[in-house]
N, C-alpha and C. Protein backbone atom coordinates (compact mmCIF):
# COMPACT_ATOMS: atom_id res chain seq x y z
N UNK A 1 29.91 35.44 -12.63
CA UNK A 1 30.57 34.27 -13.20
C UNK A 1 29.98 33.99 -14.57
N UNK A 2 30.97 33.68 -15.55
CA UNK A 2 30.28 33.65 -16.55
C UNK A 2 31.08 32.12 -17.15
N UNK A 3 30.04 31.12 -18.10
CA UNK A 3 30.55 29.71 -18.23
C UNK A 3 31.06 30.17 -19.73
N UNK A 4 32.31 29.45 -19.74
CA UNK A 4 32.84 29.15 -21.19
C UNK A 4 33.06 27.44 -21.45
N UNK A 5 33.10 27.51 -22.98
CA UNK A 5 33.21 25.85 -23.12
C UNK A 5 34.41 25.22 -22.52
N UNK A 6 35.14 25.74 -22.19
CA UNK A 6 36.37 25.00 -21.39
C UNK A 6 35.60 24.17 -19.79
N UNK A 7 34.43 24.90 -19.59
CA UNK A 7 33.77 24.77 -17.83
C UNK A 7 32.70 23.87 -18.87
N UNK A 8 31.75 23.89 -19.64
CA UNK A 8 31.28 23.26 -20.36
C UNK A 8 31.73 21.41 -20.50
N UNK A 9 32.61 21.32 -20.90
CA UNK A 9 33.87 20.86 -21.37
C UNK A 9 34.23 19.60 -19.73
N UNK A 10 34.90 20.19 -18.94
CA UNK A 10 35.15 19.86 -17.70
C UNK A 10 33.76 19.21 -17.27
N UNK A 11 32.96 19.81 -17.35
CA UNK A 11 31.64 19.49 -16.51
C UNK A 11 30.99 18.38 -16.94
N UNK A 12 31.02 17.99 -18.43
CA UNK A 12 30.82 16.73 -19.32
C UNK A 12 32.00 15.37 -18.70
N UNK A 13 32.64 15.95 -18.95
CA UNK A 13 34.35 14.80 -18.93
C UNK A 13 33.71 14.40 -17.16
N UNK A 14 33.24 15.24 -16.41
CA UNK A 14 33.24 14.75 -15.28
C UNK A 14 31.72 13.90 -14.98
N UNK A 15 31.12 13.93 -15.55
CA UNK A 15 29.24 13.74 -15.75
C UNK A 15 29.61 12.62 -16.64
N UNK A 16 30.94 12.09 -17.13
CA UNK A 16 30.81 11.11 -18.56
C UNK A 16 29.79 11.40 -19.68
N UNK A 17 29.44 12.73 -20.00
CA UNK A 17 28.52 12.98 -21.05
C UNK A 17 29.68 13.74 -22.36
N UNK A 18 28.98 13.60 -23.80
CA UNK A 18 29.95 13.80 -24.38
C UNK A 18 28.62 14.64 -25.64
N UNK A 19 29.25 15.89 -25.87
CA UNK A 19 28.99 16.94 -26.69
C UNK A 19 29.14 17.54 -27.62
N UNK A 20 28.67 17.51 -29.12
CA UNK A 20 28.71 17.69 -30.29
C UNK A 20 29.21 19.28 -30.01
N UNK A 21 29.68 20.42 -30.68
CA UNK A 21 30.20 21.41 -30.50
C UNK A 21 28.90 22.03 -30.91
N UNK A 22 27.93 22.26 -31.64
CA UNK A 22 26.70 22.90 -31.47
C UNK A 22 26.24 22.78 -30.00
N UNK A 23 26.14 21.31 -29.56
CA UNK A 23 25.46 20.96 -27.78
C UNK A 23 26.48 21.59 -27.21
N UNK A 24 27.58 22.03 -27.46
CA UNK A 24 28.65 22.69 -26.51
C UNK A 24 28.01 24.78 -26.21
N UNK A 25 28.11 24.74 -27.56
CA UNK A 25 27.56 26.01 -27.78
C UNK A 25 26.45 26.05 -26.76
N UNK A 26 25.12 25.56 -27.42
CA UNK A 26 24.35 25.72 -26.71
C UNK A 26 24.10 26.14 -25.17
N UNK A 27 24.41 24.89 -25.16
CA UNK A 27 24.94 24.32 -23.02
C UNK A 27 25.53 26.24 -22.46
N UNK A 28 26.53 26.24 -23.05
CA UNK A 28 26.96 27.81 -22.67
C UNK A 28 26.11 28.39 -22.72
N UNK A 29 25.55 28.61 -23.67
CA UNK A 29 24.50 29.93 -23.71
C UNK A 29 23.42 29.72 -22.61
N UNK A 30 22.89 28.63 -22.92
CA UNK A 30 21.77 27.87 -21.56
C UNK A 30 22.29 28.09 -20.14
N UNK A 31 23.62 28.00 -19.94
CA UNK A 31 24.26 28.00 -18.19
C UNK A 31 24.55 29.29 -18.32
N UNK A 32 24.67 30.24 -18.82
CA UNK A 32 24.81 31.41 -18.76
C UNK A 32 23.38 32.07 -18.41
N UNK A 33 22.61 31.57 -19.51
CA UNK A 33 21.27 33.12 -19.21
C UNK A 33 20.39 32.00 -17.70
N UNK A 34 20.94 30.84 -17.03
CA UNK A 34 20.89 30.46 -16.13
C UNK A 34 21.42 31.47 -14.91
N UNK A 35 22.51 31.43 -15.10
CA UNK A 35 23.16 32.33 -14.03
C UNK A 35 22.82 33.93 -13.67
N UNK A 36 22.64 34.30 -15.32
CA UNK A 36 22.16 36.00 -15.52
C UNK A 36 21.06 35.50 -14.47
N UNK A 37 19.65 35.02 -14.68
CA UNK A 37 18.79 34.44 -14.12
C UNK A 37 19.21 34.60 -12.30
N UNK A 38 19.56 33.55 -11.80
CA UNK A 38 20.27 33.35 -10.57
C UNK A 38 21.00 35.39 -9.81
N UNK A 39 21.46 35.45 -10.79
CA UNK A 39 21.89 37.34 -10.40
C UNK A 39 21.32 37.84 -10.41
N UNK A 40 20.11 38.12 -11.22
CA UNK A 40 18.49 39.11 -10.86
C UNK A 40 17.99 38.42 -9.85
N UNK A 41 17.87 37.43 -9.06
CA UNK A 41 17.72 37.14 -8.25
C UNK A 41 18.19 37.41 -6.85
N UNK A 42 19.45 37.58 -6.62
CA UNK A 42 20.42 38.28 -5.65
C UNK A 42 19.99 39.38 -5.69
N UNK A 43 19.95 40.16 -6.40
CA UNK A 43 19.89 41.90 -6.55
C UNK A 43 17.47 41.98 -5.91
N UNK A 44 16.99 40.77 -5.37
CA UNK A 44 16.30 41.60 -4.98
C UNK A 44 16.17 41.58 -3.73
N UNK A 45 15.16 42.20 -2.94
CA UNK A 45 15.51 43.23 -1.63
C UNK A 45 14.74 42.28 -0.81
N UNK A 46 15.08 41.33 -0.01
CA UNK A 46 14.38 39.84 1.17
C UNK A 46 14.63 40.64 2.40
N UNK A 47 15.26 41.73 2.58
CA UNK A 47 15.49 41.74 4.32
C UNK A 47 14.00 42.01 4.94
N UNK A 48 13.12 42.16 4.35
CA UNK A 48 11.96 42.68 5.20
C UNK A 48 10.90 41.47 5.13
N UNK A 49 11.44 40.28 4.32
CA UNK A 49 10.30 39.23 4.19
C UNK A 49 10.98 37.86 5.21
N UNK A 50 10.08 37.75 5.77
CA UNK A 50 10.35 36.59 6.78
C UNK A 50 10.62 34.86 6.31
N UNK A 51 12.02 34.21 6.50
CA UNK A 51 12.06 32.87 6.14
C UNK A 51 10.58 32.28 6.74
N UNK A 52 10.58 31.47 5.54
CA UNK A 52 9.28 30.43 5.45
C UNK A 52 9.75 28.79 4.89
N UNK A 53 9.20 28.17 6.07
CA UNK A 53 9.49 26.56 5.52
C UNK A 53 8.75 25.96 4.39
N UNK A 54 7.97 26.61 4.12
CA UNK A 54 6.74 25.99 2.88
C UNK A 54 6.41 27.77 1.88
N UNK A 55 5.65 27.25 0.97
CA UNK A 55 5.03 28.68 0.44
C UNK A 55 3.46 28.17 0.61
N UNK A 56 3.43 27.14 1.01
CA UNK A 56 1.74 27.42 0.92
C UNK A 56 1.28 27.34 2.79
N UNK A 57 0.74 27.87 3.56
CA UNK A 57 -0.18 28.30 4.86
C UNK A 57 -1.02 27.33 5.13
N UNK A 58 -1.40 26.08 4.79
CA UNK A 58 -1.83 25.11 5.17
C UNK A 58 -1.24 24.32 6.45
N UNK A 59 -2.36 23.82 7.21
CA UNK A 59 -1.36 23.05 8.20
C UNK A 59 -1.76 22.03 7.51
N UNK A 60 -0.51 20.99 7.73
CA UNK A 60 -0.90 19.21 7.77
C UNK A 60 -2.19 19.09 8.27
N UNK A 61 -3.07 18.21 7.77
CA UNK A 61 -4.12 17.54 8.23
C UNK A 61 -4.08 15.91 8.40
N UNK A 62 -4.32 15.44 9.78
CA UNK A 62 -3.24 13.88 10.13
C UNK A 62 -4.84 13.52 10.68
N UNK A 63 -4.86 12.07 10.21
CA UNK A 63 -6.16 11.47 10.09
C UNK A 63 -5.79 10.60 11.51
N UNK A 64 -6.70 10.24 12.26
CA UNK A 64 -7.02 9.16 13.38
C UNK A 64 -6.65 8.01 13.00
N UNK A 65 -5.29 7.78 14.23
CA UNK A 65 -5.27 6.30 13.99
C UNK A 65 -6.18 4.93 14.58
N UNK A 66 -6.44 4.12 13.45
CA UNK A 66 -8.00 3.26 13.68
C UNK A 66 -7.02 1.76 13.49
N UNK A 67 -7.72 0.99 14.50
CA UNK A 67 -7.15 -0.12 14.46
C UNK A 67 -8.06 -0.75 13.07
N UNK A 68 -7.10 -1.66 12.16
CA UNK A 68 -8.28 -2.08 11.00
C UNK A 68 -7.44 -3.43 10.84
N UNK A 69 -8.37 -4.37 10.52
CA UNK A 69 -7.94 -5.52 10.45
C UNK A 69 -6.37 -5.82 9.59
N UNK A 70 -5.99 -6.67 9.99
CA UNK A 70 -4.47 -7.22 9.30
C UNK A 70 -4.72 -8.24 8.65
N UNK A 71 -3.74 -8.34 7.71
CA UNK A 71 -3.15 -10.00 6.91
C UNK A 71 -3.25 -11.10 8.32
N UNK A 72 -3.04 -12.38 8.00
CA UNK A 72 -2.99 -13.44 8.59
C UNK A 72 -1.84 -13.86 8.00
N UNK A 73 -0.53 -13.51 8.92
CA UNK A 73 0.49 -14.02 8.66
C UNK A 73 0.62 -15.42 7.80
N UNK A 74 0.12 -16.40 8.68
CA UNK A 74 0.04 -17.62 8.15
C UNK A 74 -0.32 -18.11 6.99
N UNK A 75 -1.43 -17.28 6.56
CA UNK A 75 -2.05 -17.58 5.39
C UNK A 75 -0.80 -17.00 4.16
N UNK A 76 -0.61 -15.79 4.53
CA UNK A 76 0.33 -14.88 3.55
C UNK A 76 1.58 -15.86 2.80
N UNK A 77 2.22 -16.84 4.03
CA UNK A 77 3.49 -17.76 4.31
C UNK A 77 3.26 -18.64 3.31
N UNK A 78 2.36 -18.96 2.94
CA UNK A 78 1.29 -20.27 2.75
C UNK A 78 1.70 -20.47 1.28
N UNK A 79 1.84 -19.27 0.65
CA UNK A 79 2.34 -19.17 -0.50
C UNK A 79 3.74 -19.14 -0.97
N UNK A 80 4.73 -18.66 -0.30
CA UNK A 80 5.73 -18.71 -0.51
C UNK A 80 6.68 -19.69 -0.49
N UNK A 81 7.53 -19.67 -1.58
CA UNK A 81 8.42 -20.93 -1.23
C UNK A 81 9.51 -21.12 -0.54
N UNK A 82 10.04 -20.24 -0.13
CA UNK A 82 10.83 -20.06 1.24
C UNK A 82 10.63 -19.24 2.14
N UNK A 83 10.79 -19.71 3.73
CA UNK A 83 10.34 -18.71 4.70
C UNK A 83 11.39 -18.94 6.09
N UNK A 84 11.20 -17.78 6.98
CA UNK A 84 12.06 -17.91 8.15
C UNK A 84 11.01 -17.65 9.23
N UNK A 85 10.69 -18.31 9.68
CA UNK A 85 10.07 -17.78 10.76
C UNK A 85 8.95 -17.20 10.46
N UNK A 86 8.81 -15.64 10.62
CA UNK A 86 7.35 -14.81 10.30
C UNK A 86 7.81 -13.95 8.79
N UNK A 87 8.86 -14.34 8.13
CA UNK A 87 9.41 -13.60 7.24
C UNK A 87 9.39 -14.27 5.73
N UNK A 88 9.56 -14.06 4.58
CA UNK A 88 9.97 -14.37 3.26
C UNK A 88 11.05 -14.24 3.25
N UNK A 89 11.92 -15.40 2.56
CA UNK A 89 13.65 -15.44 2.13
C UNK A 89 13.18 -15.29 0.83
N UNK A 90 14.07 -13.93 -0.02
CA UNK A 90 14.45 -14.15 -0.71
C UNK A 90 15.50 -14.56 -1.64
N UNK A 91 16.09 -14.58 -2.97
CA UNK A 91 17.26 -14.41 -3.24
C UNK A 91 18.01 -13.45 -3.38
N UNK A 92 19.25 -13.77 -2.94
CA UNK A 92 20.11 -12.64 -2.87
C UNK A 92 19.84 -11.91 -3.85
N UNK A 93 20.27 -10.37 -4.72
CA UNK A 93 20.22 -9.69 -5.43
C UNK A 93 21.54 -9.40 -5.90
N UNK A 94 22.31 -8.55 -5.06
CA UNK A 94 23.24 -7.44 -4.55
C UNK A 94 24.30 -8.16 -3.96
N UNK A 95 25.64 -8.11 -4.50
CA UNK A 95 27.02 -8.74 -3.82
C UNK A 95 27.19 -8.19 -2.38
């Protein structure tokens, strides 16, 4: 597959981005030696290497859970200027 400014072009109009005809140029040449890129990739030989979820052989290391002291709800409340119960009201944000 190879990109021309017409796919260039489309791909802006749809992204709402808008491109001087040098940035048009460019962009092509850039999504192209992208793709060349992406095709030397295909062409090399995985059947003998085993899927892997990570590249690095580390296991997770998961620390002990320790009971450690908490906030005092009450005190926390103490400050705020509106509250429900064990919670903070805020103001709305978001319709």
């Amino acid at each position: 597959m190879t990109i021309d400014s017409s796919v260039v072009k489309k791909i802006a109009n749809l992204s709402k981005l808008k491109f001087d005809k040098n940035q048009e140029s460019h962009l092509v040449k850039e999504l192209n030696n992208i793709l060349d890129w992406v095709d030397k990739l295909q062409e090399v030989e995985t059947s003998d290497i085993e899927p892997m979820l990570s590249v690095f052989n580390e296991k997770m290391v998961m620390r002990n859970d320790e009971v450690a002291q908490s906030f005092n709800v009450d005190k926390l409340l103490q400050n705020s200027p509106r509250k429900d119960s064990d919670f903070f009201v805020v103001p709305k944000v978001i319709e």
